[in-house]
C-alpha atoms as a PDB file:
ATOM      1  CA  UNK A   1     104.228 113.777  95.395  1.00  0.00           C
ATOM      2  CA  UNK A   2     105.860 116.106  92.646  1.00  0.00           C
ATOM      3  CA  UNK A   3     101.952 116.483  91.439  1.00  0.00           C
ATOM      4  CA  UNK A   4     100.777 117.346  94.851  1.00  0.00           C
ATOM      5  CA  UNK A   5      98.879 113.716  95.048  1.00  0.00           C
ATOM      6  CA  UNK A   6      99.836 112.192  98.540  1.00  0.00           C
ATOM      7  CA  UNK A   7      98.416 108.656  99.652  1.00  0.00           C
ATOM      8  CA  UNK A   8      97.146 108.927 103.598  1.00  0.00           C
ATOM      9  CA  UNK A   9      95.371 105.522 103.337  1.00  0.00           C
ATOM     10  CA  UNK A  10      98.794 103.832 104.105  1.00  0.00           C
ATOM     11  CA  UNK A  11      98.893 103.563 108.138  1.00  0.00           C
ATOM     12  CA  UNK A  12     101.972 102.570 110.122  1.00  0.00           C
ATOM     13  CA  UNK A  13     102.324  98.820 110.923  1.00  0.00           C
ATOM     14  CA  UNK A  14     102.862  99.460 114.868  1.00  0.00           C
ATOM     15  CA  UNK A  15      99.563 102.176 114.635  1.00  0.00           C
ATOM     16  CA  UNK A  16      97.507  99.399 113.041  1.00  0.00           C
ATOM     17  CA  UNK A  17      98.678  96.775 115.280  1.00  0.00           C
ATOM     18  CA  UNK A  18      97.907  98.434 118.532  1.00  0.00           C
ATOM     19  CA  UNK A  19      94.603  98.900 116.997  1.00  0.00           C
ATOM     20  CA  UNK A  20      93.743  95.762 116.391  1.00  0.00           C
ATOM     21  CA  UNK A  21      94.730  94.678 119.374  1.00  0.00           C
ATOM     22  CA  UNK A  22      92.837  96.866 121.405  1.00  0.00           C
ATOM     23  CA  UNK A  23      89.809  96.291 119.385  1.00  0.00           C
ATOM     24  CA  UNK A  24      89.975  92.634 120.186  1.00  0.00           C
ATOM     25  CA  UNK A  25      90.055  92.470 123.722  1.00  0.00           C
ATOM     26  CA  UNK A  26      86.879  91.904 125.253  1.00  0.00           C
ATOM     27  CA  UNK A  27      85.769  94.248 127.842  1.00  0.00           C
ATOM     28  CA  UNK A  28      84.834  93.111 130.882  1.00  0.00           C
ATOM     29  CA  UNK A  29      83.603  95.778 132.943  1.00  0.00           C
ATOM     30  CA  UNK A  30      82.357  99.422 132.623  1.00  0.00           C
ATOM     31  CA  UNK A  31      86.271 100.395 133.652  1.00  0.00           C
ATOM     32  CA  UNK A  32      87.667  98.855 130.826  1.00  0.00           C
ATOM     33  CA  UNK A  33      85.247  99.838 128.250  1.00  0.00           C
ATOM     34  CA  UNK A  34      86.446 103.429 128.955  1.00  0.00           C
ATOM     35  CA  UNK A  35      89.542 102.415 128.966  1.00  0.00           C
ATOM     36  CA  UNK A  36      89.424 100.190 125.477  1.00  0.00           C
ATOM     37  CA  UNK A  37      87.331 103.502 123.977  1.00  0.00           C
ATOM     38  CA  UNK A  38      90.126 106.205 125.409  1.00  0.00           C
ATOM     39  CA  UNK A  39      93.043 103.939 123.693  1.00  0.00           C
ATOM     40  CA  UNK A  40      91.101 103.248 120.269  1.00  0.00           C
ATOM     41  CA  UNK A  41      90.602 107.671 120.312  1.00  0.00           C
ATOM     42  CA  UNK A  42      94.330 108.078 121.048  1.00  0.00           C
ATOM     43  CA  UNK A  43      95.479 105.608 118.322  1.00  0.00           C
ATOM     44  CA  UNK A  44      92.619 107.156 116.210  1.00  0.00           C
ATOM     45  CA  UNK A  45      93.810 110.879 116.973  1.00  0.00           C
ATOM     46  CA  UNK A  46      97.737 109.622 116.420  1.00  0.00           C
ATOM     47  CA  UNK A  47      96.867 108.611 112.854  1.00  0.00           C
ATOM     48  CA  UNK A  48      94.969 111.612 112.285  1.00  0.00           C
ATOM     49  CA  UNK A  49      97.804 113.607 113.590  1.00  0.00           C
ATOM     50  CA  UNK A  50      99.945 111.837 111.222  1.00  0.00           C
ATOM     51  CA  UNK A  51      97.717 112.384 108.385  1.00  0.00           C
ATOM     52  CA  UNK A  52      97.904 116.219 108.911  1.00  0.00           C
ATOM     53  CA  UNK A  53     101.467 116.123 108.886  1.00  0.00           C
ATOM     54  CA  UNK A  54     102.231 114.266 105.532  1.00  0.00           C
ATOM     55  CA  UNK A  55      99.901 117.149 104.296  1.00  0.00           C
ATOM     56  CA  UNK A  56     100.698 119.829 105.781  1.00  0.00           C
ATOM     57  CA  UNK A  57     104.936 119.343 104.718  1.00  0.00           C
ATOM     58  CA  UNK A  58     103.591 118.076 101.376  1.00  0.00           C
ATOM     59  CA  UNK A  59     102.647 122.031 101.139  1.00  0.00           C
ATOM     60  CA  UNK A  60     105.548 123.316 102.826  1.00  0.00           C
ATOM     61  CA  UNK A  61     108.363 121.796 100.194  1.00  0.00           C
ATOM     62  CA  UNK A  62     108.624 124.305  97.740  1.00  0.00           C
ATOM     63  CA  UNK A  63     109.379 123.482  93.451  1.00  0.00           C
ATOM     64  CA  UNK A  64     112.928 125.013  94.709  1.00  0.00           C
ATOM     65  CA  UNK A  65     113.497 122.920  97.476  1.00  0.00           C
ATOM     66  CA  UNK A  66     112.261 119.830  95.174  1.00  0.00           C
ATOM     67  CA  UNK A  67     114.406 120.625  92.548  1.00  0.00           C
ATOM     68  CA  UNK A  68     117.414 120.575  94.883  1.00  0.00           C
ATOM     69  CA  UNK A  69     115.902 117.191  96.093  1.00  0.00           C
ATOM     70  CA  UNK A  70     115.853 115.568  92.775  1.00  0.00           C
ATOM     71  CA  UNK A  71     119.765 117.172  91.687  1.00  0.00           C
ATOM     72  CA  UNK A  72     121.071 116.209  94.633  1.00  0.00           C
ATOM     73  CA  UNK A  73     122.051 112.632  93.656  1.00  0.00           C
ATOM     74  CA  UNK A  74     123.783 113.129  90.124  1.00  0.00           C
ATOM     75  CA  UNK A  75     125.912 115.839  92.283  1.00  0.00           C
ATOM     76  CA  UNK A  76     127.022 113.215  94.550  1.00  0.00           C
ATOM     77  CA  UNK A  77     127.344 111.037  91.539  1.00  0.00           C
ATOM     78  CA  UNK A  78     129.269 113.887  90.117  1.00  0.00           C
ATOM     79  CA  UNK A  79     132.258 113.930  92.915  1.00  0.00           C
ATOM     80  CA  UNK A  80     132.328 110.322  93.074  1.00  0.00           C
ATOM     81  CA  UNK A  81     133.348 109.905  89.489  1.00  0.00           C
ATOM     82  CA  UNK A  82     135.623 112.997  89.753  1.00  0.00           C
ATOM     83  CA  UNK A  83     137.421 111.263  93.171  1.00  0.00           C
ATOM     84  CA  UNK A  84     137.613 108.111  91.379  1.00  0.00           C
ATOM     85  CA  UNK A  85     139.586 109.776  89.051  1.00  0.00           C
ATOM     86  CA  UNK A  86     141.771 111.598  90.741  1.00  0.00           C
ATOM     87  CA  UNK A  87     142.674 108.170  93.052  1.00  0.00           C
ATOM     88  CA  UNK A  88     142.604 106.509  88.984  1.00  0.00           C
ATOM     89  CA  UNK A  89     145.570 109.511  88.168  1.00  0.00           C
ATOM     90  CA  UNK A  90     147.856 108.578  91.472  1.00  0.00           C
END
């Protein structure tokens, strides 16, 4: 992500499950064809929603915000090993 390369192709377990479920049921009448077709478009329109939002905050973070991101550890690294020591001195 630092390069601005993000990988969409990567779909949620539950998304792709209800999917595949739906898609495997048999229709049998004209009812539930509209029915199977209006499920399969919201699941479809879900992971396109979802798609849109990995990109659109992928834009959003700025190098600031990243940088912050990545320092943030090794400053809670930082106070651990400086309360360590200061239990160590007692």
């Amino acid at each position: 992500m630092a390069r601005r390369a993000i990988t969409l192709t990567i779909v949620p377990h539950a998304l792709f499950e209800a999917l595949q479920f739906t898609l495997s049921l048999q229709p049998v009448g004209p009812g539930q064809q509209i029915a199977q077709h209006e499920i399969r478009n919201a699941l479809e329109n879900a992971m396109d929603a979802r798609r849109q939002r990995l990109t659109i905050s992928q834009f959003q973070v700025s190098p600031l915000k990243w940088g912050v991101r990545i320092c943030k550890p090794f400053v809670r690294l930082s106070r651990l090993r400086s309360s360590i020591a200061t239990i160590a001195l007692l």
